[in-house]
N, C-alpha and C. Protein backbone atom coordinates (compact mmCIF):
# COMPACT_ATOMS: atom_id res chain seq x y z
N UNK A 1 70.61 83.14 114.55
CA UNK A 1 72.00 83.24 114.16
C UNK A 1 72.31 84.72 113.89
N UNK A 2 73.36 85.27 114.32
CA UNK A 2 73.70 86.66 114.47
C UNK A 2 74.49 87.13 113.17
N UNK A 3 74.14 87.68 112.27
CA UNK A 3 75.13 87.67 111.30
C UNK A 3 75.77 89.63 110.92
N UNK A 4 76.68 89.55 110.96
CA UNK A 4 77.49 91.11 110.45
C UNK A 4 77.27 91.51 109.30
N UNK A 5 77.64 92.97 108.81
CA UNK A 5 77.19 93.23 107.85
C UNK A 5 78.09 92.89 106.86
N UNK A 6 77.76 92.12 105.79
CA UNK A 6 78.45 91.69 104.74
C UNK A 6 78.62 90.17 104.31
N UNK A 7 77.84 89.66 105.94
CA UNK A 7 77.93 87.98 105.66
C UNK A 7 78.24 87.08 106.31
N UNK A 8 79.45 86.35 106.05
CA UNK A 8 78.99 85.36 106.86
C UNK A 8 78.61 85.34 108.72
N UNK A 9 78.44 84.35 109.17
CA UNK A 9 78.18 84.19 110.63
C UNK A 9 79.23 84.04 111.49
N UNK A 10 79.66 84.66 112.45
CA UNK A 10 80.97 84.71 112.80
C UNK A 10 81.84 83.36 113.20
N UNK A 11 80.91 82.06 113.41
CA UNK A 11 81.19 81.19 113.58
C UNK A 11 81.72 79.89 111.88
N UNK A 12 81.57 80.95 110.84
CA UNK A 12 81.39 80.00 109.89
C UNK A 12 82.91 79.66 109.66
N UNK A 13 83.03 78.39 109.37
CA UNK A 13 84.42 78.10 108.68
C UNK A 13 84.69 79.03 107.77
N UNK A 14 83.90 79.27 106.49
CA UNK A 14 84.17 79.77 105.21
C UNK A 14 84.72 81.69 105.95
N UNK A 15 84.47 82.04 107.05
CA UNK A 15 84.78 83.53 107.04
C UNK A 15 86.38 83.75 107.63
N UNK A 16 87.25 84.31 106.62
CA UNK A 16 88.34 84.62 106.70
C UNK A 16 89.14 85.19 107.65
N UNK A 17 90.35 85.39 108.60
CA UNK A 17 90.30 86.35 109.77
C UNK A 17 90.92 87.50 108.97
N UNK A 18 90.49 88.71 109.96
CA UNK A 18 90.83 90.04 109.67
C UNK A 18 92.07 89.68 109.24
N UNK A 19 92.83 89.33 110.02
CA UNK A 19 94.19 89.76 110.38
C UNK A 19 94.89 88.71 109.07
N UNK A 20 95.87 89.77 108.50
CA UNK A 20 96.76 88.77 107.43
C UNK A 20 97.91 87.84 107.96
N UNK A 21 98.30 87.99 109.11
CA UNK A 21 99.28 86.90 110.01
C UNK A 21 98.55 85.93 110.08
N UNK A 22 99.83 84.83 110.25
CA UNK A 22 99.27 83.46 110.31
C UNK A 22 99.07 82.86 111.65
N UNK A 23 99.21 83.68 112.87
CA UNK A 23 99.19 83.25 114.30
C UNK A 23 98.30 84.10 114.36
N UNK A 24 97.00 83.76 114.95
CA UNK A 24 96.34 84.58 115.61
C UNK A 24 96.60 84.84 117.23
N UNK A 25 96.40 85.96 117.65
CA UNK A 25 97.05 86.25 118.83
C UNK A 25 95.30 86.60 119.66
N UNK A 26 95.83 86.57 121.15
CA UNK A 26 94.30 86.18 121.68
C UNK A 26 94.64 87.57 122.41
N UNK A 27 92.98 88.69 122.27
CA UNK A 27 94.07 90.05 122.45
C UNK A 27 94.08 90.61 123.82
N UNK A 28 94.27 89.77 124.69
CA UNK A 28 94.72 89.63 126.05
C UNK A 28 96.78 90.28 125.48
N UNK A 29 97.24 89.45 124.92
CA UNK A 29 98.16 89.50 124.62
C UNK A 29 98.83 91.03 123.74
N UNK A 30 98.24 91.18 123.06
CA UNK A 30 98.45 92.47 122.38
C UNK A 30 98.96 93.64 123.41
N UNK A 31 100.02 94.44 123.38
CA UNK A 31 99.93 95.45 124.09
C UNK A 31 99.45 96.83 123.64
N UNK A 32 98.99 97.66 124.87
CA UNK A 32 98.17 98.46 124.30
C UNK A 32 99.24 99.67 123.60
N UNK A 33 98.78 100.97 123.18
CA UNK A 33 99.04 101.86 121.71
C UNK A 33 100.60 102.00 122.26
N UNK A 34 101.52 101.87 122.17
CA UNK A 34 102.86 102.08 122.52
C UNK A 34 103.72 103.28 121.59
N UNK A 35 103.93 104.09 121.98
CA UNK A 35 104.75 105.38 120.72
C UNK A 35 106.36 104.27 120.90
N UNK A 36 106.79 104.58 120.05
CA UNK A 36 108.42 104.24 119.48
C UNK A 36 108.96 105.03 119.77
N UNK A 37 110.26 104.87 120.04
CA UNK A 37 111.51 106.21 119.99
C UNK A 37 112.95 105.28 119.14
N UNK A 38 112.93 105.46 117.91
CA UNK A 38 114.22 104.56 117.45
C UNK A 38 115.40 105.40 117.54
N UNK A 39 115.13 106.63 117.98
CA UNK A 39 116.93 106.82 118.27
C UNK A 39 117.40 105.92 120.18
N UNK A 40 116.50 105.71 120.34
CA UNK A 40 116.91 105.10 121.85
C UNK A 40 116.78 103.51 121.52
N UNK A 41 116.65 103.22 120.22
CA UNK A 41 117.00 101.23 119.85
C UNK A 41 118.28 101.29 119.30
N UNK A 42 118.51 99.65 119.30
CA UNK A 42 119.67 99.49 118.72
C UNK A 42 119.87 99.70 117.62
N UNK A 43 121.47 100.07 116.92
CA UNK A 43 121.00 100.07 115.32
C UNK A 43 122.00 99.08 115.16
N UNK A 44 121.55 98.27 113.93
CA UNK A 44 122.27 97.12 113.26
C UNK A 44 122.86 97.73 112.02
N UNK A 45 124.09 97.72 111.59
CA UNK A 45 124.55 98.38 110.62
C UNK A 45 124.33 96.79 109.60
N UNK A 46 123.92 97.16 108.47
CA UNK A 46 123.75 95.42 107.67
C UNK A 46 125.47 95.97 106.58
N UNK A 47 125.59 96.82 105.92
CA UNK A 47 127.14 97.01 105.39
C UNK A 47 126.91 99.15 105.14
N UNK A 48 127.36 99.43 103.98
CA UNK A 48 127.20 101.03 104.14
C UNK A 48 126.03 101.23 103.25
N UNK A 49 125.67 100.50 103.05
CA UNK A 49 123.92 101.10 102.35
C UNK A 49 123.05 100.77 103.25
N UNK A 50 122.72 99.91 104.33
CA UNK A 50 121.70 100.13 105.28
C UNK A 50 121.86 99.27 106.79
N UNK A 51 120.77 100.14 107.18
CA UNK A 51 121.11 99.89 108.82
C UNK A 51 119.75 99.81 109.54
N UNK A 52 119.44 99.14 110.30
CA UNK A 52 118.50 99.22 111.21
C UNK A 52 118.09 99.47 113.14
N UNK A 53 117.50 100.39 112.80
CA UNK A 53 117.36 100.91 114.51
C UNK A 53 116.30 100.45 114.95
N UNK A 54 116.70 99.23 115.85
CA UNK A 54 116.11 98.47 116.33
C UNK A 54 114.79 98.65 118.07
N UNK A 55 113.68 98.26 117.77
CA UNK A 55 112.83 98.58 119.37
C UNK A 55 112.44 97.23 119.97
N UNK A 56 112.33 96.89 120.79
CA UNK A 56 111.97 95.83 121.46
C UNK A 56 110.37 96.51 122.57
N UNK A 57 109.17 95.87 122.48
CA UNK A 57 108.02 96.61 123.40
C UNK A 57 107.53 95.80 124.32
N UNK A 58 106.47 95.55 124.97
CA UNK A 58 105.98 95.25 125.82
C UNK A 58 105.43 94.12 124.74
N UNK A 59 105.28 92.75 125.37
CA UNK A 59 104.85 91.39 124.72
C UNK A 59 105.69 91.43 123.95
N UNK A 60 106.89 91.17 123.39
CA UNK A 60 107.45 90.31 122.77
C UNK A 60 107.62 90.94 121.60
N UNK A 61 107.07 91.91 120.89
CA UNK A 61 107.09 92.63 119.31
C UNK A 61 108.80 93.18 119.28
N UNK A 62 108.85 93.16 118.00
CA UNK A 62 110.11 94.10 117.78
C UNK A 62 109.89 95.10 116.83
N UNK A 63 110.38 96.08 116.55
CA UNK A 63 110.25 96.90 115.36
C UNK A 63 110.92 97.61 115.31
N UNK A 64 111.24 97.75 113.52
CA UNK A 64 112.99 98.13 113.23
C UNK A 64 112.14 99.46 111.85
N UNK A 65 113.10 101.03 112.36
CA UNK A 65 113.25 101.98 111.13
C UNK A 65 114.04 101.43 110.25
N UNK A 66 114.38 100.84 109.26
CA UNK A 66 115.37 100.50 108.13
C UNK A 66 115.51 101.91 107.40
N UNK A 67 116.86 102.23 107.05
CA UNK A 67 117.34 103.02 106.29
C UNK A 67 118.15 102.47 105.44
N UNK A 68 117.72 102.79 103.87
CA UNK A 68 118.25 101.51 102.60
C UNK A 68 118.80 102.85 102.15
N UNK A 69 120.18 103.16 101.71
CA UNK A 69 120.24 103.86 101.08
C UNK A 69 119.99 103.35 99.42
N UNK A 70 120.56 104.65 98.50
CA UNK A 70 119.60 104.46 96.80
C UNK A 70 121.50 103.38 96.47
N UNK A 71 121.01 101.97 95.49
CA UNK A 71 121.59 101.67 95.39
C UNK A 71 121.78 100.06 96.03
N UNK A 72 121.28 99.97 97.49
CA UNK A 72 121.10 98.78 98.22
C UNK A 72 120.57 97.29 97.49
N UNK A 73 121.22 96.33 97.79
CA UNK A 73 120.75 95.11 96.95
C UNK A 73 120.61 94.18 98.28
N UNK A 74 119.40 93.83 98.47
CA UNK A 74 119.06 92.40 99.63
C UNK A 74 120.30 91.25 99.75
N UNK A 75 120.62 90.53 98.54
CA UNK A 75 121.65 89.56 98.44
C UNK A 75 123.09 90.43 98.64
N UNK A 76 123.34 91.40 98.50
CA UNK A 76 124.43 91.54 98.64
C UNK A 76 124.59 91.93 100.12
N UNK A 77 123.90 92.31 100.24
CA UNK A 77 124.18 93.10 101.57
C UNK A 77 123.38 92.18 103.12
N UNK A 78 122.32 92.01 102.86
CA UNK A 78 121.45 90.85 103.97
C UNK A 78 122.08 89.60 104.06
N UNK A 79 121.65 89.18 102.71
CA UNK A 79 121.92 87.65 102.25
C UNK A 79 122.57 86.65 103.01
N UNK A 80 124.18 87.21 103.12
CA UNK A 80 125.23 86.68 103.99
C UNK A 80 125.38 86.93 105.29
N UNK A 81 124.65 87.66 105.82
CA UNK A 81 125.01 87.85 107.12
C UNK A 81 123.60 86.57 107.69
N UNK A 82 122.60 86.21 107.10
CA UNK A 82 122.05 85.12 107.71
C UNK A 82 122.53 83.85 107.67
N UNK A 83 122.06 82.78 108.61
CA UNK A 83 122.60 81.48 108.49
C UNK A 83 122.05 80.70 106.89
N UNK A 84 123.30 80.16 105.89
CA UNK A 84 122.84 79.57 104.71
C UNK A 84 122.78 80.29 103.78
N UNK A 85 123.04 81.97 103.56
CA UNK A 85 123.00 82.71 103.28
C UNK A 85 121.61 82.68 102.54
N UNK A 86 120.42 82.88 102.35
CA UNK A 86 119.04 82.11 101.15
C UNK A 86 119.36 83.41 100.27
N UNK A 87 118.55 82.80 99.27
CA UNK A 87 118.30 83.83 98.18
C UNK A 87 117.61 84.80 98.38
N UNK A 88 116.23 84.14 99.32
CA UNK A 88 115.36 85.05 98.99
C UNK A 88 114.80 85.40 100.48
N UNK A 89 114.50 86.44 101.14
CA UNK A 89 114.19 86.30 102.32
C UNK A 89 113.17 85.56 103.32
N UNK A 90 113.51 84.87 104.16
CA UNK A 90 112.78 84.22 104.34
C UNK A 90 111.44 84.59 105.34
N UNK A 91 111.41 85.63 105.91
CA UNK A 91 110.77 86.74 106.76
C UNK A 91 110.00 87.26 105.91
N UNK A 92 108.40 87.11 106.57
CA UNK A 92 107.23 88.23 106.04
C UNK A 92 107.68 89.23 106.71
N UNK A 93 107.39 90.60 106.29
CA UNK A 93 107.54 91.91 106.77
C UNK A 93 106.61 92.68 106.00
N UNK A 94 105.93 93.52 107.16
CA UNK A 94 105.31 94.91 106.63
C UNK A 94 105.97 96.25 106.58
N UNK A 95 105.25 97.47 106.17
CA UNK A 95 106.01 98.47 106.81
C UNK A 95 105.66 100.16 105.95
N UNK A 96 106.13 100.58 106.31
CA UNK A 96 105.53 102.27 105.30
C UNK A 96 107.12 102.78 104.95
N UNK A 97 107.21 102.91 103.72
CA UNK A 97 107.97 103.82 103.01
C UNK A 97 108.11 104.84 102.87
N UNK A 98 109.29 106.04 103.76
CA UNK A 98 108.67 106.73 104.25
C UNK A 98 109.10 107.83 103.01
N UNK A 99 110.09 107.60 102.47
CA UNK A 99 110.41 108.19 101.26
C UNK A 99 111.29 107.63 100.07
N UNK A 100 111.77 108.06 99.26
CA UNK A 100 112.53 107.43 97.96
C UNK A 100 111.02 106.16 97.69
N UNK A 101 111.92 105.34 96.44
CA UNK A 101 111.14 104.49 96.23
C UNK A 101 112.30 102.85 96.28
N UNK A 102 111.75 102.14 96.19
CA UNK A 102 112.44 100.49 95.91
C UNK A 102 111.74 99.37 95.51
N UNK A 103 112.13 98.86 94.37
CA UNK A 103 111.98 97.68 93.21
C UNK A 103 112.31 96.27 94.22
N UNK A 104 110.94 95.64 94.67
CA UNK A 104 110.66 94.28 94.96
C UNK A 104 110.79 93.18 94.38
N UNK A 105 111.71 92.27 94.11
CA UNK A 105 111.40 90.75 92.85
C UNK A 105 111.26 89.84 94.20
N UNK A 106 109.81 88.92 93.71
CA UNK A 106 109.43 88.16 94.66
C UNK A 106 109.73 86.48 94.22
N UNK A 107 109.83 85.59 94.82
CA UNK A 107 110.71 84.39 94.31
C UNK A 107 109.99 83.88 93.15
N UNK A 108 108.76 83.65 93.11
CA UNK A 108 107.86 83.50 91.68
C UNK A 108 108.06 84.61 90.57
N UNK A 109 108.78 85.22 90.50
CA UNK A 109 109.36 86.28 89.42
C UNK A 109 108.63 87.34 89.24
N UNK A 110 107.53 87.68 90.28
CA UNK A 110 106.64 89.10 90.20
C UNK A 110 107.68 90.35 90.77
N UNK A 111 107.31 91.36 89.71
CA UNK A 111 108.21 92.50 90.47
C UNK A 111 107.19 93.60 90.59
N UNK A 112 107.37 94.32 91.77
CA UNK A 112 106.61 95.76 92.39
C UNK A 112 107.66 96.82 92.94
N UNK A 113 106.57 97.97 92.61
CA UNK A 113 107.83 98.80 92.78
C UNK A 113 107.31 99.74 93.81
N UNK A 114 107.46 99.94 95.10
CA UNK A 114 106.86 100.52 96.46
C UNK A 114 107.29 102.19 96.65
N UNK A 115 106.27 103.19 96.28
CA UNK A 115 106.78 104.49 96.58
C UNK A 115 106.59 104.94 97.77
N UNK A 116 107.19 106.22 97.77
CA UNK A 116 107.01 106.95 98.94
C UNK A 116 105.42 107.22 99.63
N UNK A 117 105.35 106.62 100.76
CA UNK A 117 104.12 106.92 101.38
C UNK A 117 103.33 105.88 100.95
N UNK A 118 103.44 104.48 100.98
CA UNK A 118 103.06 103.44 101.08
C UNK A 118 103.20 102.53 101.83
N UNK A 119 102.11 101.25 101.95
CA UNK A 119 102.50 100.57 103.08
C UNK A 119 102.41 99.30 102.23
N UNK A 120 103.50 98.43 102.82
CA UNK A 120 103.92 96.93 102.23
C UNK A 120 103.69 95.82 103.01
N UNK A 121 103.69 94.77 102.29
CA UNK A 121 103.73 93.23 102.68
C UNK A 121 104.07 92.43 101.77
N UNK A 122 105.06 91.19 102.36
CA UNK A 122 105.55 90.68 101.89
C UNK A 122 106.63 89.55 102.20
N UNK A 123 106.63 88.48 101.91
CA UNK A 123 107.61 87.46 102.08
C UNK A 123 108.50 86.60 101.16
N UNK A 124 108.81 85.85 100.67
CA UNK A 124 109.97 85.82 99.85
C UNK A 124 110.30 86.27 98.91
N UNK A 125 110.93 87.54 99.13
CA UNK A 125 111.13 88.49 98.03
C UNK A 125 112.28 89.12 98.19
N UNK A 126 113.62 89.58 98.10
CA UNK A 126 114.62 90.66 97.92
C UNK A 126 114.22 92.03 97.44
N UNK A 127 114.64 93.17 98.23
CA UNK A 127 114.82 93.85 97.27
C UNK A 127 116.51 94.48 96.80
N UNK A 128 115.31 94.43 95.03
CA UNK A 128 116.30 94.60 94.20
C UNK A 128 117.25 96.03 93.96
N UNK A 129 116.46 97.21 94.08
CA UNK A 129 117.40 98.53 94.11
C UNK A 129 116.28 99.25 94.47
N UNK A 130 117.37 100.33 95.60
CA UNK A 130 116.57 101.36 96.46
C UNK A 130 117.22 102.59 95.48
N UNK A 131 116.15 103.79 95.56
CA UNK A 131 116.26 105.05 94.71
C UNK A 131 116.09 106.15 95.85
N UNK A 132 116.90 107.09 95.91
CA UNK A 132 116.44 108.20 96.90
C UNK A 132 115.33 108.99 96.37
């Protein structure tokens, strides 16, 4: 039995996948290193505190620069423009902060606060106020 360093056998139930998504993708599928250009995506204006410039790539991915200005509230501004308007978002999302900071409340009442030059994850959560 072939085992890696740290444990289990790659075949074991009990060993976790790398990957924190819940679809594993078979990496036939994956496309290879792709650079971005978001001034050549679409941008979605969400109201005057933020907007997103949208990329579409090879297999199916999308990926959006968000610009929150300081001040932005998820419910006020997201909320309604989806179907049902939810409270809380219903989309996991990752992503790097590329500056300012912004205050996370997640639907179980945990709050985090994400600075500049960090990378996030996360799913039903709003955020609550962006800071330049």
């Amino acid at each position: 039995m072939h085992r890696q360093s740290g444990g289990l056998p790659r075949s074991s139930p009990e060993r976790q996948p790398l990957s924190p998504f819940k679809r594993q993708r078979n990496m036939a599928e994956i496309p290879k290193t792709t650079l971005l250009d978001y001034s050549t995506g679409t941008r979605k204006q969400f109201d005057e505190s933020a907007y997103a410039d949208i990329v579409s790539t090879t297999g199916g991915y999308t990926s959006m620069c968000i610009t929150i200005k300081p001040g932005f509230d998820w419910r006020k501004s997201v909320s309604p423009l989806l179907p049902g308007c939810p409270e809380w978002c219903p989309a996991t999302h990752f992503g790097f902060l590329k500056s300012g900071c912004m205050k996370v409340k997640y639907e179980d009442g945990t709050e985090k606060t994400v600075n500049a030059g960090s990378c996030w994850m996360g799913a039903n959560r709003w955020i609550q106020k962006a800071k330049a």
